[in-house]
C-alpha atoms as a PDB file:
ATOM      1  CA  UNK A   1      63.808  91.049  67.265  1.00  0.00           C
ATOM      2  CA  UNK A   2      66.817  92.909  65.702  1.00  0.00           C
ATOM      3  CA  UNK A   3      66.337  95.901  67.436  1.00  0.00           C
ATOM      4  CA  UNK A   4      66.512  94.323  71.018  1.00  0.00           C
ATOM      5  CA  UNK A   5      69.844  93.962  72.857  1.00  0.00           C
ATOM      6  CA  UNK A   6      71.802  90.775  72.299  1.00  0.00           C
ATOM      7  CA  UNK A   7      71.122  89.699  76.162  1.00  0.00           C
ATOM      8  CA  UNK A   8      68.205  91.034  76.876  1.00  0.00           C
ATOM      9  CA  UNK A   9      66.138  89.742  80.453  1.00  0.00           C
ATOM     10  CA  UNK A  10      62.587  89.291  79.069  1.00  0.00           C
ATOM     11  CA  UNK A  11      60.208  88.045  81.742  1.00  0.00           C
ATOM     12  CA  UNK A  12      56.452  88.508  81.862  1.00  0.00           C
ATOM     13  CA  UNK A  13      56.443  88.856  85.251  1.00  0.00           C
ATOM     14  CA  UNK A  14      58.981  92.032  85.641  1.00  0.00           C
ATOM     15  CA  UNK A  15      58.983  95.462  83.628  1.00  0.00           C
ATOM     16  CA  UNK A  16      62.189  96.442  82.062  1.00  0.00           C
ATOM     17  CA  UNK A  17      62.511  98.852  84.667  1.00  0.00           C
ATOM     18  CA  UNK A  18      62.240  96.202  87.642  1.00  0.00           C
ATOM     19  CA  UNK A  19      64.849  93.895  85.965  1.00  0.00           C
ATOM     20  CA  UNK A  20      66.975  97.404  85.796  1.00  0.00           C
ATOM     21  CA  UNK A  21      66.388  97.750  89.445  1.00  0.00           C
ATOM     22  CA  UNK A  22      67.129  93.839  89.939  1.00  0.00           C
ATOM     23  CA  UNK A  23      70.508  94.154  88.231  1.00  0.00           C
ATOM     24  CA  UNK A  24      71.759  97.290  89.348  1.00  0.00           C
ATOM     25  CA  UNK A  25      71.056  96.058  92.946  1.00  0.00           C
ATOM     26  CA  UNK A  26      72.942  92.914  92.092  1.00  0.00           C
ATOM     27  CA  UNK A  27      75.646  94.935  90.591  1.00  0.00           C
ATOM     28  CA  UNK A  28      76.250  96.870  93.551  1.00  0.00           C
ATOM     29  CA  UNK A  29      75.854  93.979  95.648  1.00  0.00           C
ATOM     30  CA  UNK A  30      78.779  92.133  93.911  1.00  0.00           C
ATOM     31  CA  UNK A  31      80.819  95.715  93.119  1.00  0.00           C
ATOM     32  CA  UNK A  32      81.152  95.249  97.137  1.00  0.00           C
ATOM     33  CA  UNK A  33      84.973  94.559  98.013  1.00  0.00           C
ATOM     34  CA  UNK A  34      85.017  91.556 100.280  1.00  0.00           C
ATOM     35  CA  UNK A  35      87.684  93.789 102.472  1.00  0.00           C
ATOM     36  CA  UNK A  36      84.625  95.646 104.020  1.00  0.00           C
ATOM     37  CA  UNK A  37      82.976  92.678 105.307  1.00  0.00           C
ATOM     38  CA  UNK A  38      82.413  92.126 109.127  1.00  0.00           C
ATOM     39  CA  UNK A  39      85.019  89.315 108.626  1.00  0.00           C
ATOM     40  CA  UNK A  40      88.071  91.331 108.700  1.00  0.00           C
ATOM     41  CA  UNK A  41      90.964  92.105 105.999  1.00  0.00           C
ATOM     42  CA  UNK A  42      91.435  89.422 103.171  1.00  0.00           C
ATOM     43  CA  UNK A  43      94.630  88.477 102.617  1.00  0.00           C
ATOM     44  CA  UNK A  44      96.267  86.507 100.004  1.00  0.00           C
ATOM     45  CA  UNK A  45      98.914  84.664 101.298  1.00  0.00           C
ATOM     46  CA  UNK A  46     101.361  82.338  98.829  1.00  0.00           C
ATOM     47  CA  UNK A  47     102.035  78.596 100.954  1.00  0.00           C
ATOM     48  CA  UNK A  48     105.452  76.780 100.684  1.00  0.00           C
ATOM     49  CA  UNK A  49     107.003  74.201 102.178  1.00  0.00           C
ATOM     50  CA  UNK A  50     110.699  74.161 103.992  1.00  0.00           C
ATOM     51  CA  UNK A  51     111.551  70.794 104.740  1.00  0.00           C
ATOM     52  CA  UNK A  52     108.363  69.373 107.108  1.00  0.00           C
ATOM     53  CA  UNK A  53     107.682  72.508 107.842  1.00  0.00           C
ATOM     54  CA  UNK A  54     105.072  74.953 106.509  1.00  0.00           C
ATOM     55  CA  UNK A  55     105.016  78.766 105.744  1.00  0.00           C
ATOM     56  CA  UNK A  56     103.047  81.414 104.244  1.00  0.00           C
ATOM     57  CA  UNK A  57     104.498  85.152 103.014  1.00  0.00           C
ATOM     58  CA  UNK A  58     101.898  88.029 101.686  1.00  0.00           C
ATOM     59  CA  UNK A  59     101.089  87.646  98.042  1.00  0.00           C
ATOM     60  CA  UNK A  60     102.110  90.840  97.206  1.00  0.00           C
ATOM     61  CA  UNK A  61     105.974  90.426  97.612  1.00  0.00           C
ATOM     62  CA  UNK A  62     106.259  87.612  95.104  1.00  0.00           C
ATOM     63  CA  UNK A  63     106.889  88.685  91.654  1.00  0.00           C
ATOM     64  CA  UNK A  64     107.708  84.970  90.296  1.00  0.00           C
ATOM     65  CA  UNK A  65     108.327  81.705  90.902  1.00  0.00           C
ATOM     66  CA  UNK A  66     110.491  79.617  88.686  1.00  0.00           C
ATOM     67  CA  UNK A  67     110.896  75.942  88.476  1.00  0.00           C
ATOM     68  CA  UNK A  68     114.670  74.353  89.435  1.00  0.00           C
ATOM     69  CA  UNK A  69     117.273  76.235  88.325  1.00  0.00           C
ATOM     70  CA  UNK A  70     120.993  76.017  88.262  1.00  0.00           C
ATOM     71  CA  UNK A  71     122.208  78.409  90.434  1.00  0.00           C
ATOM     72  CA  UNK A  72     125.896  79.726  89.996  1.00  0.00           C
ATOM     73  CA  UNK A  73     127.936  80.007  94.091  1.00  0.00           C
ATOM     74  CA  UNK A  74     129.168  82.952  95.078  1.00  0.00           C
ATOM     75  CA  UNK A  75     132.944  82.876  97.171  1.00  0.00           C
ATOM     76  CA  UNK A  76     132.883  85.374 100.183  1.00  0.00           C
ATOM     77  CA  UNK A  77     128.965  85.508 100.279  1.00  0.00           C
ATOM     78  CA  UNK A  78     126.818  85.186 103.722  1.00  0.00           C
ATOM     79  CA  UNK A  79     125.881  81.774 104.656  1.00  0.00           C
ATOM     80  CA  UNK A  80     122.383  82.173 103.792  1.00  0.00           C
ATOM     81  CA  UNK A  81     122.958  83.148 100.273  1.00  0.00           C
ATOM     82  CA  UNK A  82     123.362  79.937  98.062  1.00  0.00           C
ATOM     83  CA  UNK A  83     124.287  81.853  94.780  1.00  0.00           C
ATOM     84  CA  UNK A  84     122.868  83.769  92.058  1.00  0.00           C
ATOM     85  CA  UNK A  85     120.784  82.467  89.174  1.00  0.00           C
ATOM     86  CA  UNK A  86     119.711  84.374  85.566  1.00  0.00           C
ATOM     87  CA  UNK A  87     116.089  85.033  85.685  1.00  0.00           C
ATOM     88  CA  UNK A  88     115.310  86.670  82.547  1.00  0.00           C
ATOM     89  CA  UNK A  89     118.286  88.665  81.667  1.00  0.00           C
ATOM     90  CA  UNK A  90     118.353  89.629  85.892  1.00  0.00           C
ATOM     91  CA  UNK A  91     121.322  88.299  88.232  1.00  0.00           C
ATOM     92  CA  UNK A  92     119.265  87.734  91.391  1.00  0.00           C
ATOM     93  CA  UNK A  93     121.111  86.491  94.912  1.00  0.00           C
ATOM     94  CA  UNK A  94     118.816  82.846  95.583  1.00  0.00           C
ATOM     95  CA  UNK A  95     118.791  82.964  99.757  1.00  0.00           C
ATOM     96  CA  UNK A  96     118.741  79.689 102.340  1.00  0.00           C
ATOM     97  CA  UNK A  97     115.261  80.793 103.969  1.00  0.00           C
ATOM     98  CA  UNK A  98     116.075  78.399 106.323  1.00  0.00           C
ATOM     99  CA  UNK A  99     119.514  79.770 107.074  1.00  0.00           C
ATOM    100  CA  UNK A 100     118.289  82.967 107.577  1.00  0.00           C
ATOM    101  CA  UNK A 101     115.443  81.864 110.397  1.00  0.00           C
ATOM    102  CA  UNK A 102     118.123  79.797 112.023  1.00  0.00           C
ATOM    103  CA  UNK A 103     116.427  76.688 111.495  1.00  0.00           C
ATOM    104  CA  UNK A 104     118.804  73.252 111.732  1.00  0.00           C
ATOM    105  CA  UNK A 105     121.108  73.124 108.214  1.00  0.00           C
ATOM    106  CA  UNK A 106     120.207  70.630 106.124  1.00  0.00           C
ATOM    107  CA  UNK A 107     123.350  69.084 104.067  1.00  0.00           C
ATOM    108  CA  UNK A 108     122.992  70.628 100.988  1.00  0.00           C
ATOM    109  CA  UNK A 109     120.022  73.633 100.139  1.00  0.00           C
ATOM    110  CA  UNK A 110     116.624  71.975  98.024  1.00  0.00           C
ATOM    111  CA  UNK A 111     116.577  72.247  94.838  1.00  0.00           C
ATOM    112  CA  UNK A 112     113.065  72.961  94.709  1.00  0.00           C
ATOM    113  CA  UNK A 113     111.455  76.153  93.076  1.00  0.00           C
ATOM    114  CA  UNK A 114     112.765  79.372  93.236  1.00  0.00           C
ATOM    115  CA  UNK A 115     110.481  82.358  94.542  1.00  0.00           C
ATOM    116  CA  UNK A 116     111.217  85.372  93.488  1.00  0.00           C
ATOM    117  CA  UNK A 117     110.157  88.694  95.824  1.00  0.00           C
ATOM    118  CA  UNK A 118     110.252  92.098  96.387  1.00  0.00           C
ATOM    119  CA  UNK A 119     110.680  93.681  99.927  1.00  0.00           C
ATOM    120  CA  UNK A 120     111.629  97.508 100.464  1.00  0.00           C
ATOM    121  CA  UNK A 121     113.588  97.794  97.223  1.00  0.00           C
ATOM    122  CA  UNK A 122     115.156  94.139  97.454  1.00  0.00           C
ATOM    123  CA  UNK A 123     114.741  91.606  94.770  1.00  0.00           C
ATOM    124  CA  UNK A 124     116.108  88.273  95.521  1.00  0.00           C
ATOM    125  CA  UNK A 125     115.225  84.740  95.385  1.00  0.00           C
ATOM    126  CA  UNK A 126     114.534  82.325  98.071  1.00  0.00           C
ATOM    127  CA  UNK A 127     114.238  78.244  97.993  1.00  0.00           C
ATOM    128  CA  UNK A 128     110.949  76.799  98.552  1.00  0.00           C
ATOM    129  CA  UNK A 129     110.904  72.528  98.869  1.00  0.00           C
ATOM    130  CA  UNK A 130     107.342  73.073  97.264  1.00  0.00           C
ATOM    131  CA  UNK A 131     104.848  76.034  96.267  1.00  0.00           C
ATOM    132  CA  UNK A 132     101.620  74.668  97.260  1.00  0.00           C
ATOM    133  CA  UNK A 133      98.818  77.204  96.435  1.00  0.00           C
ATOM    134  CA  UNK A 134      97.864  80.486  97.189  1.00  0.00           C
ATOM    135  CA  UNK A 135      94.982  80.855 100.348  1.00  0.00           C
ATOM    136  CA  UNK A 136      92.878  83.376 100.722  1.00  0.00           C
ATOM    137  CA  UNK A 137      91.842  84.174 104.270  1.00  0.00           C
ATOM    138  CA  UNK A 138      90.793  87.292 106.703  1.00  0.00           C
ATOM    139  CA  UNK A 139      93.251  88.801 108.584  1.00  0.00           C
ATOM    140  CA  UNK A 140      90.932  88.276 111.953  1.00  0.00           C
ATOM    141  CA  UNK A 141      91.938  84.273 111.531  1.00  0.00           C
ATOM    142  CA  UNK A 142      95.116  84.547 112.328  1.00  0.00           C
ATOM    143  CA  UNK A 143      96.342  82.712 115.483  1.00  0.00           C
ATOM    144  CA  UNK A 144      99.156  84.998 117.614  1.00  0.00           C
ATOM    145  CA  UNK A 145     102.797  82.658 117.247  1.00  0.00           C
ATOM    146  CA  UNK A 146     103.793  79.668 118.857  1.00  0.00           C
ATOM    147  CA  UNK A 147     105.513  80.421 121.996  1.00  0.00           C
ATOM    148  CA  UNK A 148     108.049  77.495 121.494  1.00  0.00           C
ATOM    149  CA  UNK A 149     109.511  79.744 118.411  1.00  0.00           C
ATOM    150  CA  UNK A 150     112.670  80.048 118.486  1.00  0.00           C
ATOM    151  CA  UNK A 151     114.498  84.187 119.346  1.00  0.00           C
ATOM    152  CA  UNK A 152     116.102  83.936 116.118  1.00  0.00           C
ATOM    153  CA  UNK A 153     112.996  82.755 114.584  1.00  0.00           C
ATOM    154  CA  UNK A 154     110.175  84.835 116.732  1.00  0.00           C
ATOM    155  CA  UNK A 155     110.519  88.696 115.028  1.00  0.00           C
ATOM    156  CA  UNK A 156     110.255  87.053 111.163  1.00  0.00           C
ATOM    157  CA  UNK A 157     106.723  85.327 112.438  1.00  0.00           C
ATOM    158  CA  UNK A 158     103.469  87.177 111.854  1.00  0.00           C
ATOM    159  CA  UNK A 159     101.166  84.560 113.396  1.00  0.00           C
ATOM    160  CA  UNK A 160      99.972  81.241 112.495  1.00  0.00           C
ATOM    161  CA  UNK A 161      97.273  80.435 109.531  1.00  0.00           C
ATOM    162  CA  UNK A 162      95.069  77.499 110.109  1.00  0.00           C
ATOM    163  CA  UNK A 163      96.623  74.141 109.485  1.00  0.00           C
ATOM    164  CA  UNK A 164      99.933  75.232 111.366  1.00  0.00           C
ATOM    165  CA  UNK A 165     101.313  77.561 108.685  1.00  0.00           C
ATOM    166  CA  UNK A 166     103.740  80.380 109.913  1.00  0.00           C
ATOM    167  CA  UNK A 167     103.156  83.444 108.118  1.00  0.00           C
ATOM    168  CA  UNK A 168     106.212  85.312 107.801  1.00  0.00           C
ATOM    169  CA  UNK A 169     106.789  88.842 107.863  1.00  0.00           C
ATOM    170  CA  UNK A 170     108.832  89.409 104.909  1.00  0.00           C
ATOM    171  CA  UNK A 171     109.482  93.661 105.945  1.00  0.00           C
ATOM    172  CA  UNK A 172     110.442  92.647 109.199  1.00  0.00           C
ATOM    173  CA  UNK A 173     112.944  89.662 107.480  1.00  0.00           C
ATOM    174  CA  UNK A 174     114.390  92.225 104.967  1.00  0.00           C
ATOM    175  CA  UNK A 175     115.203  94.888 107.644  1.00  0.00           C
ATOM    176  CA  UNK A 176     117.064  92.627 110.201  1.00  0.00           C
ATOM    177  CA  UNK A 177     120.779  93.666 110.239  1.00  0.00           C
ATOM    178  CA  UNK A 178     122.075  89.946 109.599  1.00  0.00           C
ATOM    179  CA  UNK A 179     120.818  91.008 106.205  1.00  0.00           C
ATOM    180  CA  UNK A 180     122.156  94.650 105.629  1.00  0.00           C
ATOM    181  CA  UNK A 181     124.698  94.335 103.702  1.00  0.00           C
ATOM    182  CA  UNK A 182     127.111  97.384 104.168  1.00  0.00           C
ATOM    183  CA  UNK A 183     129.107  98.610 101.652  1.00  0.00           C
ATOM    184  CA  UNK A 184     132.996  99.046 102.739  1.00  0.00           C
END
């Protein structure tokens, strides 16, 4: 017995070469990315909450997410940028999503959790009333945009994930010259 491997298969019914063949085809099987399936892209897509509204942004701009934070106002700043907070040593700007998609102000920004992304060089912050989870869905699922968007609104949208969740485009956000800040 001390010469066998530590999980060894033994069955009577299979050789050691079947359960080989069993496992490597199992291996290979599961080795499969789910990407190539007849289903489409999978994307992974972080959900928030603005207000009653929902969105969704692509999991791979968010670098963190911290809890409420005090965040310091900055005078002669945009309207959409609340202030700055410390996150880890980092000044980042903390943005008024909101603000930015022309949605209707509300009094005085959440004070909900702060995510943290990462678009074509950019790192700031941006409000989020909650962080619910992060779906997983294929790309192919995606429903084209409301028509009743608004213009300000309708270039930031992607499309709409089941359960009435705008996905926004965060490249398409970050490039928009209301954000550009020019140096003079």
């Amino acid at each position: 017995m001390e010469n066998q491997a530590p999980y060894a298969i033994v069955d009577p019914d299979y050789t050691p070469v079947q359960v080989a063949a069993i496992l490597a085809r199992r291996a290979a099987e599961l080795a499969k990315p789910l990407e190539e399936t007849a289903h489409g892209r999978l994307l992974h897509l972080l959900a928030f909450q603005l207000g009653q509204e929902r969105y969704a942004i692509d999991v791979a701009h968010v670098l963190e997410i911290y809890p409420p934070q005090p965040f310091t106002a900055v005078p002669r700043t945009p309207d959409f940028v609340v202030g700055i907070f410390n996150a880890r040593g980092r000044f980042l700007s903390v943005m008024d999503l909101p603000t930015v998609l022309g949605l209707p102000q509300r009094s005085q920004p959440a004070a909900g959790q702060i995510v943290v992304v990462q678009v074509a060089g950019i790192e700031v912050g941006f409000l989020a009333d909650v962080v619910e989870d992060v779906l997983m869905m294929f790309d192919v699922e995606i429903e084209p945009p409301l028509t009743a968007v608004s213009e300000d609104m309708a270039p930031f949208i992607r499309g709409v994930a089941p359960g009435l969740r705008a996905i926004l485009d965060l490249n398409a956000l970050f490039h928009h010259k209301r954000l550009i800040v020019y140096e003079e």
